[in-house]
C-alpha atoms as a PDB file:
ATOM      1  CA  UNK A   1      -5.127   7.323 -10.332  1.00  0.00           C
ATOM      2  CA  UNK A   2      -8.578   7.051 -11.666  1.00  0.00           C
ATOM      3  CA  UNK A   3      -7.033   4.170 -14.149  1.00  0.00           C
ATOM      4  CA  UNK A   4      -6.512   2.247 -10.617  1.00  0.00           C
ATOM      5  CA  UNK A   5      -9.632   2.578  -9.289  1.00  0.00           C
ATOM      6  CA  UNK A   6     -11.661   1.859 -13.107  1.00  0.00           C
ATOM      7  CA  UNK A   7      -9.555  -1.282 -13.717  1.00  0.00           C
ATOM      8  CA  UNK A   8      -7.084  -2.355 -10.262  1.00  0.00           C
ATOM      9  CA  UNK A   9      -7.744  -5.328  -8.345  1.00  0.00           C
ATOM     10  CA  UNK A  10      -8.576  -4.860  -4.170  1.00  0.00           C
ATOM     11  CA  UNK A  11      -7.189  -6.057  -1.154  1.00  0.00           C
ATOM     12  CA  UNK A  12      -7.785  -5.605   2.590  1.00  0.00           C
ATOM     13  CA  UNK A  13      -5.877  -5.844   5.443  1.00  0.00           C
ATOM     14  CA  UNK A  14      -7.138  -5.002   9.409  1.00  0.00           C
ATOM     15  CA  UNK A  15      -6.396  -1.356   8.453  1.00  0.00           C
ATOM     16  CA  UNK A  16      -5.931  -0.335   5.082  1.00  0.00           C
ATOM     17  CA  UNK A  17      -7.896  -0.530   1.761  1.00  0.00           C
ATOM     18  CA  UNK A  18      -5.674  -1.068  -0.953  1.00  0.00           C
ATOM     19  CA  UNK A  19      -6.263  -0.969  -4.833  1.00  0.00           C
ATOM     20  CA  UNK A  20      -3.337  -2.259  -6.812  1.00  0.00           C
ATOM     21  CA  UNK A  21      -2.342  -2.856 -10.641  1.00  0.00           C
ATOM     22  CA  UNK A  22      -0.179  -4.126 -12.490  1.00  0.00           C
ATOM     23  CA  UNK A  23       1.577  -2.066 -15.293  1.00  0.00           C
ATOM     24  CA  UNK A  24       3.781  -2.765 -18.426  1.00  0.00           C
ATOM     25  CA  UNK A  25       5.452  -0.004 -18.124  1.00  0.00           C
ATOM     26  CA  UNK A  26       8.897   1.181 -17.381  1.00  0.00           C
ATOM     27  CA  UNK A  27       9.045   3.130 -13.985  1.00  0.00           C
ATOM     28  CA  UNK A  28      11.381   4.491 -12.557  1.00  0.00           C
ATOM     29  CA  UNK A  29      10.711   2.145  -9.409  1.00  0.00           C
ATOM     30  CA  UNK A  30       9.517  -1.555  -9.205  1.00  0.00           C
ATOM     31  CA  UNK A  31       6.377  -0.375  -6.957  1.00  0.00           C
ATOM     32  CA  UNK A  32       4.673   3.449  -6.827  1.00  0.00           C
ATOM     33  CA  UNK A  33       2.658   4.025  -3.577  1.00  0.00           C
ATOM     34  CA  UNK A  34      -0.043   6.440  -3.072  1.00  0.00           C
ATOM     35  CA  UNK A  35      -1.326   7.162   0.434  1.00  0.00           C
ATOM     36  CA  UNK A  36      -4.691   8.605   1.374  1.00  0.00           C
ATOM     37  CA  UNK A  37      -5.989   8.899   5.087  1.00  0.00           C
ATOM     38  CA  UNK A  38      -9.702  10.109   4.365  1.00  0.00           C
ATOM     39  CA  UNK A  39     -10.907  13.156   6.277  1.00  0.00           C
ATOM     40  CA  UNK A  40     -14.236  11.604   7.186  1.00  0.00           C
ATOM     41  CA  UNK A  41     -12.401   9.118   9.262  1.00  0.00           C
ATOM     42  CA  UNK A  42      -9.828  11.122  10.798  1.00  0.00           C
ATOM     43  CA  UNK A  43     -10.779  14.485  11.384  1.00  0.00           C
ATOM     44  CA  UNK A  44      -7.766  16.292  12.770  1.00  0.00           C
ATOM     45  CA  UNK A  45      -4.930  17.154   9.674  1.00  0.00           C
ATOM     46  CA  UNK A  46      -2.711  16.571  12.402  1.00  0.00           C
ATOM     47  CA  UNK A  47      -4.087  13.102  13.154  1.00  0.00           C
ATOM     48  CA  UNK A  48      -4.205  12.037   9.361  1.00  0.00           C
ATOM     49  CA  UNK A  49      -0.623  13.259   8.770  1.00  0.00           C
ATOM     50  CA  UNK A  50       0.793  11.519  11.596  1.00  0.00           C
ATOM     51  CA  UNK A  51      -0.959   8.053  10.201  1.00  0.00           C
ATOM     52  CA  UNK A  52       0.630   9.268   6.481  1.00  0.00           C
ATOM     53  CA  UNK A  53       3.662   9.554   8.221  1.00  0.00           C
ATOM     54  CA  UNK A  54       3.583   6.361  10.041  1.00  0.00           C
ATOM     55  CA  UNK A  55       2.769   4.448   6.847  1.00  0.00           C
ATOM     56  CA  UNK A  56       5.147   5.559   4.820  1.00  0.00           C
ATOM     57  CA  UNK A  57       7.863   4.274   7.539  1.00  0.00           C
ATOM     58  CA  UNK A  58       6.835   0.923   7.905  1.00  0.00           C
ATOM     59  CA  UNK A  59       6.868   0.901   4.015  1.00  0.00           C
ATOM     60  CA  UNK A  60      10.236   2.131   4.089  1.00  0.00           C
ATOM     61  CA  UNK A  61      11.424  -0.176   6.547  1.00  0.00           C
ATOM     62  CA  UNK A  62       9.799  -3.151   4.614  1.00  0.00           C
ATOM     63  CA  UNK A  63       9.964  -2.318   0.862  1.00  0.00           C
ATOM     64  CA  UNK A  64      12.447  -4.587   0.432  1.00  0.00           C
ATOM     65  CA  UNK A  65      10.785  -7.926   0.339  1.00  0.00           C
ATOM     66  CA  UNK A  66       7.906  -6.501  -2.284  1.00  0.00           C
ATOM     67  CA  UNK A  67      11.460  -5.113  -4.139  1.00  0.00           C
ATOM     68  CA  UNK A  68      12.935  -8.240  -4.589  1.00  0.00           C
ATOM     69  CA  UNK A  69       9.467 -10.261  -5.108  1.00  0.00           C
ATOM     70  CA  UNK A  70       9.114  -7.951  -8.150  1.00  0.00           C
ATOM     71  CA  UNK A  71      12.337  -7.679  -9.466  1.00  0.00           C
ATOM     72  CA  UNK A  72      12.422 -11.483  -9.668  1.00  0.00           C
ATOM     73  CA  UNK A  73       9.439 -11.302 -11.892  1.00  0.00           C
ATOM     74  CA  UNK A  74      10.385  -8.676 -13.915  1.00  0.00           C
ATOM     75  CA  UNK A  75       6.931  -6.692 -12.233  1.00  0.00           C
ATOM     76  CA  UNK A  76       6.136  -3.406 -11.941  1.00  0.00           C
ATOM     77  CA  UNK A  77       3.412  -2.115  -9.527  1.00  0.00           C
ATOM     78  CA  UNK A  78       1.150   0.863  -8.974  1.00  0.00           C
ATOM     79  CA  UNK A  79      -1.030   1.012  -5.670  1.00  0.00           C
ATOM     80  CA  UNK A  80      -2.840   3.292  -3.469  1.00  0.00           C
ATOM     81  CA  UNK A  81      -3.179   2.096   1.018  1.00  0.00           C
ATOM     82  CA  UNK A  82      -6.072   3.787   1.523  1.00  0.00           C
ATOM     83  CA  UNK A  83      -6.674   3.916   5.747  1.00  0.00           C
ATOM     84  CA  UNK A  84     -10.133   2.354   6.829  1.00  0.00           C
ATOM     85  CA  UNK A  85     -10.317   3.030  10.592  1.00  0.00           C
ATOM     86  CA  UNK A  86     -11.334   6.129  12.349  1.00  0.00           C
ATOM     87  CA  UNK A  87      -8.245   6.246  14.993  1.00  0.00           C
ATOM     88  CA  UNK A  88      -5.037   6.661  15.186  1.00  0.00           C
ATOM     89  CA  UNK A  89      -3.097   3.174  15.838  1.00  0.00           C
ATOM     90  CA  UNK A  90       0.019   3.241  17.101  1.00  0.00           C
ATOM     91  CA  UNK A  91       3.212   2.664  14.795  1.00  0.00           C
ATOM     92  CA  UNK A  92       3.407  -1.564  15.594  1.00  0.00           C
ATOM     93  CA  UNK A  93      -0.080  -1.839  14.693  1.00  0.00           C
ATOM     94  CA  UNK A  94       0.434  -0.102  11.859  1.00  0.00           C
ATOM     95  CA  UNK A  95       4.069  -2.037  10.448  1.00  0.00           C
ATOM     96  CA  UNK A  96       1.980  -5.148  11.077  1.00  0.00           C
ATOM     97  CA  UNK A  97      -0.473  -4.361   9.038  1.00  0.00           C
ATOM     98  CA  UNK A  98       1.840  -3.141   6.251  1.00  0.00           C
ATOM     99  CA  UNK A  99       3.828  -5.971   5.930  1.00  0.00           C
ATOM    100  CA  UNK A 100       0.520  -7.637   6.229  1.00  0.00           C
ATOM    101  CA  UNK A 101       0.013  -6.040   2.803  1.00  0.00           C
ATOM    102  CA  UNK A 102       3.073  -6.584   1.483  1.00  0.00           C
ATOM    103  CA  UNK A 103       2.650 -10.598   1.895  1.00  0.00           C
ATOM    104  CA  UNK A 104      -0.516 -10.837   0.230  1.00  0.00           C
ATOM    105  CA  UNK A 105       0.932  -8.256  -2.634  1.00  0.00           C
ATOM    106  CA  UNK A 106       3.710 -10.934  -2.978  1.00  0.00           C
ATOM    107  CA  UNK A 107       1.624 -13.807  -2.921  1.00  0.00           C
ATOM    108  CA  UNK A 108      -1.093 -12.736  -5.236  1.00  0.00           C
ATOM    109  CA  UNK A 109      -1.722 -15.071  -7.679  1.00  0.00           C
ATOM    110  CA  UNK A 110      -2.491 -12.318 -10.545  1.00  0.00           C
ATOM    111  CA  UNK A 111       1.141 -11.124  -9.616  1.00  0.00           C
ATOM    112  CA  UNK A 112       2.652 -14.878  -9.821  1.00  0.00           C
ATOM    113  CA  UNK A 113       1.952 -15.069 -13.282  1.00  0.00           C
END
């Protein structure tokens, strides 16, 4: 994780913070995610675990595109959606912004190469 932060390249989107990098090796998945709702935004573990929770759906739900965009470059991705606000949005706010992420993921040019 701390290889991310030294050397990945960042992106944001309306809610999320995310630090990305390429890597040459084999995994056993085109893209890893790591999610991290900070506690000095959202207070509540309740609260932060329902955002983790609501994240990792609209991932789900939209994985595919990235999947394919990286499987048709022969890619393989590590990243870390790091949450930037201090509320708790509510799920469409939050699938928006993912697949927010995912389209600028897919049309990065460091990841077109």
């Amino acid at each position: 994780i701390s290889e991310i932060f030294d050397d990945g390249n960042t992106v944001y989107t309306d809610l999320f913070r995310i630090v990305w990098k390429r890597t040459d090796e084999k995994l056993p998945y085109r893209a890893q995610i790591a999610l991290s709702v900070p506690k000095k935004n959202v207070k509540l573990a309740v609260s932060r675990n329902l955002i983790k929770r609501r994240i990792r759906e609209a991932y789900r739900k939209n994985k595919a595109v990235l999947y394919k965009f990286l499987a048709e470059k022969d890619l393989f991705l590590i990243f870390i959606v790091i949450y930037r606000k201090t509320y708790v949005p509510d799920y469409t706010s939050i699938e928006k912004s993912v697949v927010d992420l995912i389209r600028i993921l897919c049309s990065n040019p460091e990841l077109r190469r």
